[in-house]
C-alpha atoms as a PDB file:
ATOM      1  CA  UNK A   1      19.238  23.870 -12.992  1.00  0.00           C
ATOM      2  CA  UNK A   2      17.499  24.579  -9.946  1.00  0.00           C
ATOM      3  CA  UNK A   3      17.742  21.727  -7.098  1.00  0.00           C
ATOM      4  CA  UNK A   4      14.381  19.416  -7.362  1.00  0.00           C
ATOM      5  CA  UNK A   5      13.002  20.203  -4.000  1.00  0.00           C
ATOM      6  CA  UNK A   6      12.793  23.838  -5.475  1.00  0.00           C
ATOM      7  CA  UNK A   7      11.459  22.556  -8.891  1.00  0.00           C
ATOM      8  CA  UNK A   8       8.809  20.425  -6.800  1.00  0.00           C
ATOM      9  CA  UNK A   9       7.912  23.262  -4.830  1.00  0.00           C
ATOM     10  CA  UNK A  10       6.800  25.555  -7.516  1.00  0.00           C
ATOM     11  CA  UNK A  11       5.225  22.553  -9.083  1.00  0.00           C
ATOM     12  CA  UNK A  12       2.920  22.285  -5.871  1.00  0.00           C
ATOM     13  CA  UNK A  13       2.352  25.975  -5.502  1.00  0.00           C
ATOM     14  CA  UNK A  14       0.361  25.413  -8.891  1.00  0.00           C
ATOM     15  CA  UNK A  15      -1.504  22.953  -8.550  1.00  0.00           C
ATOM     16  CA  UNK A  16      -2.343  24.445  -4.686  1.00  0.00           C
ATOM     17  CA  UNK A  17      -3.541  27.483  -6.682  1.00  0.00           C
ATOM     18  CA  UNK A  18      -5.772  25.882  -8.508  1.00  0.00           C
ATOM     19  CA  UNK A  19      -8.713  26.511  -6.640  1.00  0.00           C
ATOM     20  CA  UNK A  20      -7.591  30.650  -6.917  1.00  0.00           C
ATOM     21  CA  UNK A  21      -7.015  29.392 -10.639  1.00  0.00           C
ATOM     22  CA  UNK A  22     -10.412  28.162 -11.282  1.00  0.00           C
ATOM     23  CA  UNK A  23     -11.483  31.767 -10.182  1.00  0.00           C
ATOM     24  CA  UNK A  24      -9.867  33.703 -12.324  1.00  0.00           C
ATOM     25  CA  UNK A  25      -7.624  32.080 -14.958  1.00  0.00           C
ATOM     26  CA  UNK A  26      -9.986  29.307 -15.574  1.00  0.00           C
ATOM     27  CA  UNK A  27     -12.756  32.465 -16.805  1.00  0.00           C
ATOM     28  CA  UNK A  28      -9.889  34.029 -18.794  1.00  0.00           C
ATOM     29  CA  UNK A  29      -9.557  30.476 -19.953  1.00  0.00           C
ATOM     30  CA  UNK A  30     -13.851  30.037 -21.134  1.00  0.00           C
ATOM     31  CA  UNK A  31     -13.231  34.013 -22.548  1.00  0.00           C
ATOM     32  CA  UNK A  32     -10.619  33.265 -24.896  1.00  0.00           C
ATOM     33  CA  UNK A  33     -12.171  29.611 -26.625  1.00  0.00           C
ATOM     34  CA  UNK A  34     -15.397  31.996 -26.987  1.00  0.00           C
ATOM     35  CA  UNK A  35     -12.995  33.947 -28.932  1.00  0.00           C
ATOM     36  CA  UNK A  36     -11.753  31.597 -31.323  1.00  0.00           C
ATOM     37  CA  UNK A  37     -12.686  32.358 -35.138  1.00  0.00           C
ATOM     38  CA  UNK A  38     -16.245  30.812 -35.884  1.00  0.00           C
ATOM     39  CA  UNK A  39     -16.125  27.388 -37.197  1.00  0.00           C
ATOM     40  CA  UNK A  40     -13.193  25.748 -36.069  1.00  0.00           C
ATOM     41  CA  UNK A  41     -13.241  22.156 -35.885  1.00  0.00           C
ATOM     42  CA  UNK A  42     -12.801  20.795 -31.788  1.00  0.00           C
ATOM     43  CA  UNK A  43      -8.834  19.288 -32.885  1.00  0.00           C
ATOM     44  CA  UNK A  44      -7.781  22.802 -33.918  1.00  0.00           C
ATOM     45  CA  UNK A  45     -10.016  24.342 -31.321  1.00  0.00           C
ATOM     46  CA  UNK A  46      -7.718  21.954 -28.535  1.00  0.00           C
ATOM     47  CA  UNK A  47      -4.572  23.285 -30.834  1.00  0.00           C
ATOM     48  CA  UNK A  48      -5.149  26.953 -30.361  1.00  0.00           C
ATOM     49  CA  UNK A  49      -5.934  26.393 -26.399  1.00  0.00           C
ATOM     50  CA  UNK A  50      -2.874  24.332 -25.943  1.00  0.00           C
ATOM     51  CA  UNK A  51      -1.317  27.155 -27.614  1.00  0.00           C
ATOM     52  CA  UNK A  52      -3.221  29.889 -25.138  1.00  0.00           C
ATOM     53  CA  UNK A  53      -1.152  28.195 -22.102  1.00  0.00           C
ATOM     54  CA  UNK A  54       2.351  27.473 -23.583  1.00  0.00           C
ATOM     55  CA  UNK A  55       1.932  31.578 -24.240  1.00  0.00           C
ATOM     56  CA  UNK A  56       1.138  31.757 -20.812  1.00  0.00           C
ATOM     57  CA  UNK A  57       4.279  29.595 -19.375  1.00  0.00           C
ATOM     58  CA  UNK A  58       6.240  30.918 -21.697  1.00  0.00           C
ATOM     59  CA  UNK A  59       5.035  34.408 -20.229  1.00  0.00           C
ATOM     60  CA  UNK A  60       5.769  33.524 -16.396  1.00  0.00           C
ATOM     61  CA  UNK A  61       8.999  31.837 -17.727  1.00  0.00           C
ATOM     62  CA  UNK A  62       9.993  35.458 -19.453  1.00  0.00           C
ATOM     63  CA  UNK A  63       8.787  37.009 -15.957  1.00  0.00           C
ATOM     64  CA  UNK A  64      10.702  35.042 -13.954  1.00  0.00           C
ATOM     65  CA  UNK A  65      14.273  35.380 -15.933  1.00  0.00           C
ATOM     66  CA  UNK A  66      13.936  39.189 -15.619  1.00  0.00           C
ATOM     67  CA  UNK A  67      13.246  39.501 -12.263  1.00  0.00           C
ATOM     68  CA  UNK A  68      15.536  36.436 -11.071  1.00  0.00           C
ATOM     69  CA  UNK A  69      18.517  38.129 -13.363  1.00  0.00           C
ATOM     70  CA  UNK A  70      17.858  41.514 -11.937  1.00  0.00           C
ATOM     71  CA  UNK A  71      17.673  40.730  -8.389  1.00  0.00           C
ATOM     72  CA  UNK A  72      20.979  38.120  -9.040  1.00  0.00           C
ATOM     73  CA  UNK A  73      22.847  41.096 -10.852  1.00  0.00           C
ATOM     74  CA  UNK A  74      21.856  44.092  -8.079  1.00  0.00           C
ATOM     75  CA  UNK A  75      21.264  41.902  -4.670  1.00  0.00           C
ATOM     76  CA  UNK A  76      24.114  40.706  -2.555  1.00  0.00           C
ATOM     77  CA  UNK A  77      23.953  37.867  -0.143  1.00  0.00           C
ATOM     78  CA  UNK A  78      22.286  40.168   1.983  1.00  0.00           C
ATOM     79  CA  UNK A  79      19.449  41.555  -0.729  1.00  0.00           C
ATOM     80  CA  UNK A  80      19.237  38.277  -1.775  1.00  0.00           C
ATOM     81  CA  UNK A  81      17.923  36.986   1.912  1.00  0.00           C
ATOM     82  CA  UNK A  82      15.755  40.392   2.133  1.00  0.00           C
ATOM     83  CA  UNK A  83      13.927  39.125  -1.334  1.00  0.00           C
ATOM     84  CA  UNK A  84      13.751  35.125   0.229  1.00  0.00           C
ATOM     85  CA  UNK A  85      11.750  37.254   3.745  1.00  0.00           C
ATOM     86  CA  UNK A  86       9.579  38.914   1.185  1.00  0.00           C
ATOM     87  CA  UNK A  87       8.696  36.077  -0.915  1.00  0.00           C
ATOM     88  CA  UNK A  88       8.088  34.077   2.662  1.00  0.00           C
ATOM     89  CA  UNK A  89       5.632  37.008   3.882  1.00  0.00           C
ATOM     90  CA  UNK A  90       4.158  37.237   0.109  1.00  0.00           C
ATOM     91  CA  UNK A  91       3.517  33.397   0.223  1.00  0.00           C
ATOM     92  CA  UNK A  92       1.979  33.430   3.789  1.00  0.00           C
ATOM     93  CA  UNK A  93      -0.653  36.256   2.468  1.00  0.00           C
ATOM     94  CA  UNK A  94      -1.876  33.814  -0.614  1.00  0.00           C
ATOM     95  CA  UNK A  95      -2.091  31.064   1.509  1.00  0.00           C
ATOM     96  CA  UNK A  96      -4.936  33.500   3.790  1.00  0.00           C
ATOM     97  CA  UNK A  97      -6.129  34.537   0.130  1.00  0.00           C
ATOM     98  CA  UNK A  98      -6.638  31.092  -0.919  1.00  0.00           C
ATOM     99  CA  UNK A  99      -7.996  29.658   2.358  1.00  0.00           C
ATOM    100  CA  UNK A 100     -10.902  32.373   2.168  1.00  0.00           C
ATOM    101  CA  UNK A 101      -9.257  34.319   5.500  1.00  0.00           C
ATOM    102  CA  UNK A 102      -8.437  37.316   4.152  1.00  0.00           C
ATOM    103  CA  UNK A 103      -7.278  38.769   1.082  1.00  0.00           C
ATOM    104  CA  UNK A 104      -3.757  40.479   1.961  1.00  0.00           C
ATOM    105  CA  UNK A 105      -2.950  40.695  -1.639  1.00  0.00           C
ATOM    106  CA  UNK A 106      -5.565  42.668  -2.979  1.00  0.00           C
ATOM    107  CA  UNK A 107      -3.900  46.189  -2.773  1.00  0.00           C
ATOM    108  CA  UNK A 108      -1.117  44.123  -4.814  1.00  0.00           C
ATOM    109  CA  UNK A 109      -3.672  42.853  -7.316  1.00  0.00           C
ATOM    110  CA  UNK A 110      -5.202  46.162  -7.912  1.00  0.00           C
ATOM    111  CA  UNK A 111      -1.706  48.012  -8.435  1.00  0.00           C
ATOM    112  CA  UNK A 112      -1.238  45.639 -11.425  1.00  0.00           C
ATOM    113  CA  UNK A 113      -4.464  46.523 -13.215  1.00  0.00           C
ATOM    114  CA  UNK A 114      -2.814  49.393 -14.425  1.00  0.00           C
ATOM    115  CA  UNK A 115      -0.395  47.635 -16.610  1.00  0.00           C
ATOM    116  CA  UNK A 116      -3.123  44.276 -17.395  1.00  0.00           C
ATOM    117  CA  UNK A 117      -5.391  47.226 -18.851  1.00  0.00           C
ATOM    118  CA  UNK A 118      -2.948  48.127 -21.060  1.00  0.00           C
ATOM    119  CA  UNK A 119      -1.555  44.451 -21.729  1.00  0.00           C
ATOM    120  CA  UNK A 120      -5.196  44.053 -22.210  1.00  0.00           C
ATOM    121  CA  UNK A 121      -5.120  46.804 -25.140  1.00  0.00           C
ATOM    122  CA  UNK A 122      -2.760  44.870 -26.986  1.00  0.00           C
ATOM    123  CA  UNK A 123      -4.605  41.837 -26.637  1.00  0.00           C
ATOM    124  CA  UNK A 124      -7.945  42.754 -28.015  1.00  0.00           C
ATOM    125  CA  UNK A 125      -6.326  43.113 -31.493  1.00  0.00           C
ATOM    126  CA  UNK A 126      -5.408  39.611 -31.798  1.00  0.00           C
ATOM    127  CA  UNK A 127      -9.002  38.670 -32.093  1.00  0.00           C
ATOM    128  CA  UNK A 128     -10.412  36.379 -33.774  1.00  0.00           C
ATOM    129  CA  UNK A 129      -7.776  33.786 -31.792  1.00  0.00           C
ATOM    130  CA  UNK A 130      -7.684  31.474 -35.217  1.00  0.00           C
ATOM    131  CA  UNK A 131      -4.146  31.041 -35.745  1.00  0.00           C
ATOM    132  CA  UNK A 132      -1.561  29.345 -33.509  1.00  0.00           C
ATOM    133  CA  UNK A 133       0.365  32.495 -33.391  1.00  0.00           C
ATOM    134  CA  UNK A 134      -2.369  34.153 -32.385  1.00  0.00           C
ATOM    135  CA  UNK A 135      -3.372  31.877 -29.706  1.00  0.00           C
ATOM    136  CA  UNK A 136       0.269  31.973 -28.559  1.00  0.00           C
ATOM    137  CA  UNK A 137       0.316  35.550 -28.551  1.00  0.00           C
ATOM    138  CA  UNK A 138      -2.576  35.887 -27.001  1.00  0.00           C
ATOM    139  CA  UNK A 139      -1.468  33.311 -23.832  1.00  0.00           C
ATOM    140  CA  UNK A 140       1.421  35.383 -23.441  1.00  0.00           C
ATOM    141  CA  UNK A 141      -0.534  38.527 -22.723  1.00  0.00           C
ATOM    142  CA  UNK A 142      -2.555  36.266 -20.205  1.00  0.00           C
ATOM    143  CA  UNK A 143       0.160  35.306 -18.533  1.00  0.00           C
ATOM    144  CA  UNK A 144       0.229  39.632 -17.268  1.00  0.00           C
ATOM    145  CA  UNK A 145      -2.760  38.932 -15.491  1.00  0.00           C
ATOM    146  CA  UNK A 146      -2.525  40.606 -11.802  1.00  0.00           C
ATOM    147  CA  UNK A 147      -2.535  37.502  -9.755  1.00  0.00           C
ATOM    148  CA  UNK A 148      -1.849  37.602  -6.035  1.00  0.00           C
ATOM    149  CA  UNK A 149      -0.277  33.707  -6.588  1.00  0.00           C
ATOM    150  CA  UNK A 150       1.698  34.769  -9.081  1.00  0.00           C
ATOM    151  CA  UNK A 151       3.272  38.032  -7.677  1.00  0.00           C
ATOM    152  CA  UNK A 152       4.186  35.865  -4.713  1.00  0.00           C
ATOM    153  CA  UNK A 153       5.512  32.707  -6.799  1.00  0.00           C
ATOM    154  CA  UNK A 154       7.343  35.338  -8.682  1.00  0.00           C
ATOM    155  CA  UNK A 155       9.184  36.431  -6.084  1.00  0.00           C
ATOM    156  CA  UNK A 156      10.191  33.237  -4.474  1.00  0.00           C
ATOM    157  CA  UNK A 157      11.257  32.528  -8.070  1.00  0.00           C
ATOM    158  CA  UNK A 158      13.817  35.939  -8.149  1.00  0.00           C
ATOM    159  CA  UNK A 159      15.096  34.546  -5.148  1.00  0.00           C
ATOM    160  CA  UNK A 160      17.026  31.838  -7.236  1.00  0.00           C
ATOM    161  CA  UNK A 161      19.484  34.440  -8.324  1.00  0.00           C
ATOM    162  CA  UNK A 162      19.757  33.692 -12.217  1.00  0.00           C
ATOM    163  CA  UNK A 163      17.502  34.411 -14.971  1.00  0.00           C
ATOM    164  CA  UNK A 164      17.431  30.689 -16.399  1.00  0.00           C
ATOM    165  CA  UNK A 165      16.662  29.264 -12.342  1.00  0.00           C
ATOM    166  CA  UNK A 166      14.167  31.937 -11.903  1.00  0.00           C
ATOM    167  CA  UNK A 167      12.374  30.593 -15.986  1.00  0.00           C
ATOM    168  CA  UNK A 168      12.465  27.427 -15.199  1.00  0.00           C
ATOM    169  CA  UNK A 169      10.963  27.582 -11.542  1.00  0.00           C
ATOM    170  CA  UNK A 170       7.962  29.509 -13.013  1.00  0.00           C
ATOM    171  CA  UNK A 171       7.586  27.659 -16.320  1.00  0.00           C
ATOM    172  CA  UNK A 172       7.680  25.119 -13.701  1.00  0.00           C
ATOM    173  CA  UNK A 173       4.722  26.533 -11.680  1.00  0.00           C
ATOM    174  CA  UNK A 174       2.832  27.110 -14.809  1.00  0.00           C
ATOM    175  CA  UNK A 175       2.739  23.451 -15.591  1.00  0.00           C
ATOM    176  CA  UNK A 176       1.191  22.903 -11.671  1.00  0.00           C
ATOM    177  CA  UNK A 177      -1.678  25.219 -12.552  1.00  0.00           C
ATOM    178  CA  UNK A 178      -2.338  23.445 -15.823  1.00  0.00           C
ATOM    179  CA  UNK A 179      -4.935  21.020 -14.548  1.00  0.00           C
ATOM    180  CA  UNK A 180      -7.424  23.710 -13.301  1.00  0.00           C
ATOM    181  CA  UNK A 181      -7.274  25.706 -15.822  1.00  0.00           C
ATOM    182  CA  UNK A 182      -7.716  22.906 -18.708  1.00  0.00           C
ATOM    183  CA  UNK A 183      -9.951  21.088 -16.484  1.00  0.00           C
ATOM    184  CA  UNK A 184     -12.043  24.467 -16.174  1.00  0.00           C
ATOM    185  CA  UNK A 185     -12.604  24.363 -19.931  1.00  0.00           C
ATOM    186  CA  UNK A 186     -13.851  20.816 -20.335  1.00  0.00           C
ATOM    187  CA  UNK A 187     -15.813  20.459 -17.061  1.00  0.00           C
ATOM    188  CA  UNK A 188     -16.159  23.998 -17.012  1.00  0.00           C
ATOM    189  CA  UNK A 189     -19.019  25.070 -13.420  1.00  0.00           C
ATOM    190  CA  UNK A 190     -18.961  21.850 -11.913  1.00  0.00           C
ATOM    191  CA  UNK A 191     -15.377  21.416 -11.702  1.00  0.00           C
ATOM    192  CA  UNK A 192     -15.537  25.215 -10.579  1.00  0.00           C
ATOM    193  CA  UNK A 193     -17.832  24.711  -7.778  1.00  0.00           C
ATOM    194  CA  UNK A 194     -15.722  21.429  -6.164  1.00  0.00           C
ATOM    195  CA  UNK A 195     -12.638  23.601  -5.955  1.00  0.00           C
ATOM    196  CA  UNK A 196     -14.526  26.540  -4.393  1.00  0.00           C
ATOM    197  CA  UNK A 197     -15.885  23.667  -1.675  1.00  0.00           C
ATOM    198  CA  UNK A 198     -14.566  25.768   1.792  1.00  0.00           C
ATOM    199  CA  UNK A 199     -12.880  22.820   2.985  1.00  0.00           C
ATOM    200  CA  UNK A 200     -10.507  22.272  -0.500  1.00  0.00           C
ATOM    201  CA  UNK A 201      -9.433  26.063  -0.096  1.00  0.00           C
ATOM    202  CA  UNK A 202      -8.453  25.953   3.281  1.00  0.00           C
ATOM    203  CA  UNK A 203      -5.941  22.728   2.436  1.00  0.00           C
ATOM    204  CA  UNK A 204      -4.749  24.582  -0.328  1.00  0.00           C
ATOM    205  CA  UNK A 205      -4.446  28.259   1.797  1.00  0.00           C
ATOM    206  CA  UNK A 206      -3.016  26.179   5.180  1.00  0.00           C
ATOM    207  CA  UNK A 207      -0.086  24.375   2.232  1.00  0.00           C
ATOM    208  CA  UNK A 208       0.782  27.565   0.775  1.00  0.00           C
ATOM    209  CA  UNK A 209       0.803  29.039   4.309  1.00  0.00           C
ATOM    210  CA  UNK A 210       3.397  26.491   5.345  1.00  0.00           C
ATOM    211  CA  UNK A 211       5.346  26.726   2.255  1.00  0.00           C
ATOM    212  CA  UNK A 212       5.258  30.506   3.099  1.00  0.00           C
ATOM    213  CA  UNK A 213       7.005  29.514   7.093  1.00  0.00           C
ATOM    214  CA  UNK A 214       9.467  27.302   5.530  1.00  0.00           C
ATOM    215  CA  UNK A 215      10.518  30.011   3.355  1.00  0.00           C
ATOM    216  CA  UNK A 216      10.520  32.530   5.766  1.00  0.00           C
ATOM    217  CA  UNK A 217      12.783  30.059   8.175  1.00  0.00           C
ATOM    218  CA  UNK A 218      15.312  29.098   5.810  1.00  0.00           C
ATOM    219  CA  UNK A 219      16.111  32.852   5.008  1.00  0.00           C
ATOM    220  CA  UNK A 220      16.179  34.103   8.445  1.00  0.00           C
ATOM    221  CA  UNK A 221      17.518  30.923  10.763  1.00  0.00           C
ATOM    222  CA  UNK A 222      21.286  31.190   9.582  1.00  0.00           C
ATOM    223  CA  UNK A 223      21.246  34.852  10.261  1.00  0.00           C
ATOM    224  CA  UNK A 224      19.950  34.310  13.394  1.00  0.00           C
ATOM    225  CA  UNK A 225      22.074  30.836  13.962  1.00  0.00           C
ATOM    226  CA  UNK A 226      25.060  33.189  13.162  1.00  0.00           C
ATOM    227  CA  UNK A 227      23.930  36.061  15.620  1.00  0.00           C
ATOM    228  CA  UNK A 228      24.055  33.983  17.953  1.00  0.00           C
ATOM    229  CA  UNK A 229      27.373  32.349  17.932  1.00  0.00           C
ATOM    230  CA  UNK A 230      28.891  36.044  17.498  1.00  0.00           C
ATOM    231  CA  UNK A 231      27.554  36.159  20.873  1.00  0.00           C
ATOM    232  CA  UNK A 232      28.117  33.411  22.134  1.00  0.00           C
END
């Protein structure tokens, strides 16, 4: 179980992300109801929805035991502080994204549209979304989206050194991005243009940037604590 300042953390970077969310989950999000079978009453159209995002936790939550139980299988102490420095630097760079400063991540984003367009393959033959399965399916594929917020999340997350830490820390983010994105459906361009406000973006980048600092200092202050007393 990872420690609840960790679980809280991932929590936040979610709902942070929401305005980045709003952006592009949130039209993924309007994309797929347009894609549910015709005539579906609005309970079972709120069923098959609910069941887009548990496929998409349940996706980041498959993500993030992979990478976590790699890196916690092939990393020693000292790969494992290397992945903490990346996941710092990664978490700085969405925080700049988010805050409308500049987009660090983009070369990131782009070298994951390779695999989305064939994730993207798969997906198209689940349509029309009208089963649960379906819906779960096809919120499982989502959660392959190239997403700046996620890559870095994700590798904070492998940072935790075990497959079940590094599930339940992005399962865990999931859930913070689950307000946009449901939001986005009922409230749909309104809701969209408050979150893009420049003001709400730059809270949200400055927060991720500091999350980002205090990641980056509590992988590299004991090395350099420890330095220093070997010299001392």
């Amino acid at each position: 179980m990872p420690p609840a300042p960790d679980l809280a953390t991932a929590f936040t970077l979610g709902l942070l992300g929401g305005t980045h969310c709003i952006g592009m989950c949130g039209g993924i999000g309007a994309a797929l109801a347009f894609a549910l079978g015709p005539g579906i009453s609005m309970p079972r159209r709120y069923l098959l929805l609910g069941g887009y995002n548990a496929g998409r936790l349940l996706g980041y939550a498959l993500l993030g035991a992979a990478l976590a139980g790699v890196a916690g299988g092939l990393a020693g102490s000292a790969g494992m502080g290397a992945l903490r420095v990346l996941a710092g630097l990664l978490l700085v760079a969405m925080g700049c994204a988010l805050g409308g400063w500049f987009n660090a991540l983009g070369p990131l984003e782009r070298a994951g549209h390779g695999v989305w367009s064939r994730v993207q393959s798969l997906a198209a033959g689940l349509l029309p979304v009208d089963r649960l399965p379906k819906a779960l399916l096809a919120g499982l594929f989502w959660g392959w989206l190239p997403c700046g917020l996620v890559y870095s999340t994700l590798a904070w997350a492998s940072a935790s050194g075990s497959a079940s830490q590094g599930a339940l820390l992005m399962a865990t983010f999931g859930a913070g991005t689950l307000p946009a994105v449901l939001a986005s459906g009922v409230f749909g361009n309104a809701l969209r243009r408050q979150l893009q406000r420049r003001g709400l973006r730059r809270l949200a980048g400055a927060a991720v940037i500091a999350f980002g600092v205090w990641t980056l200092a509590a992988a590299l202050l004991p090395a350099l604590v420890g330095h220093a007393h070997h010299h001392g």
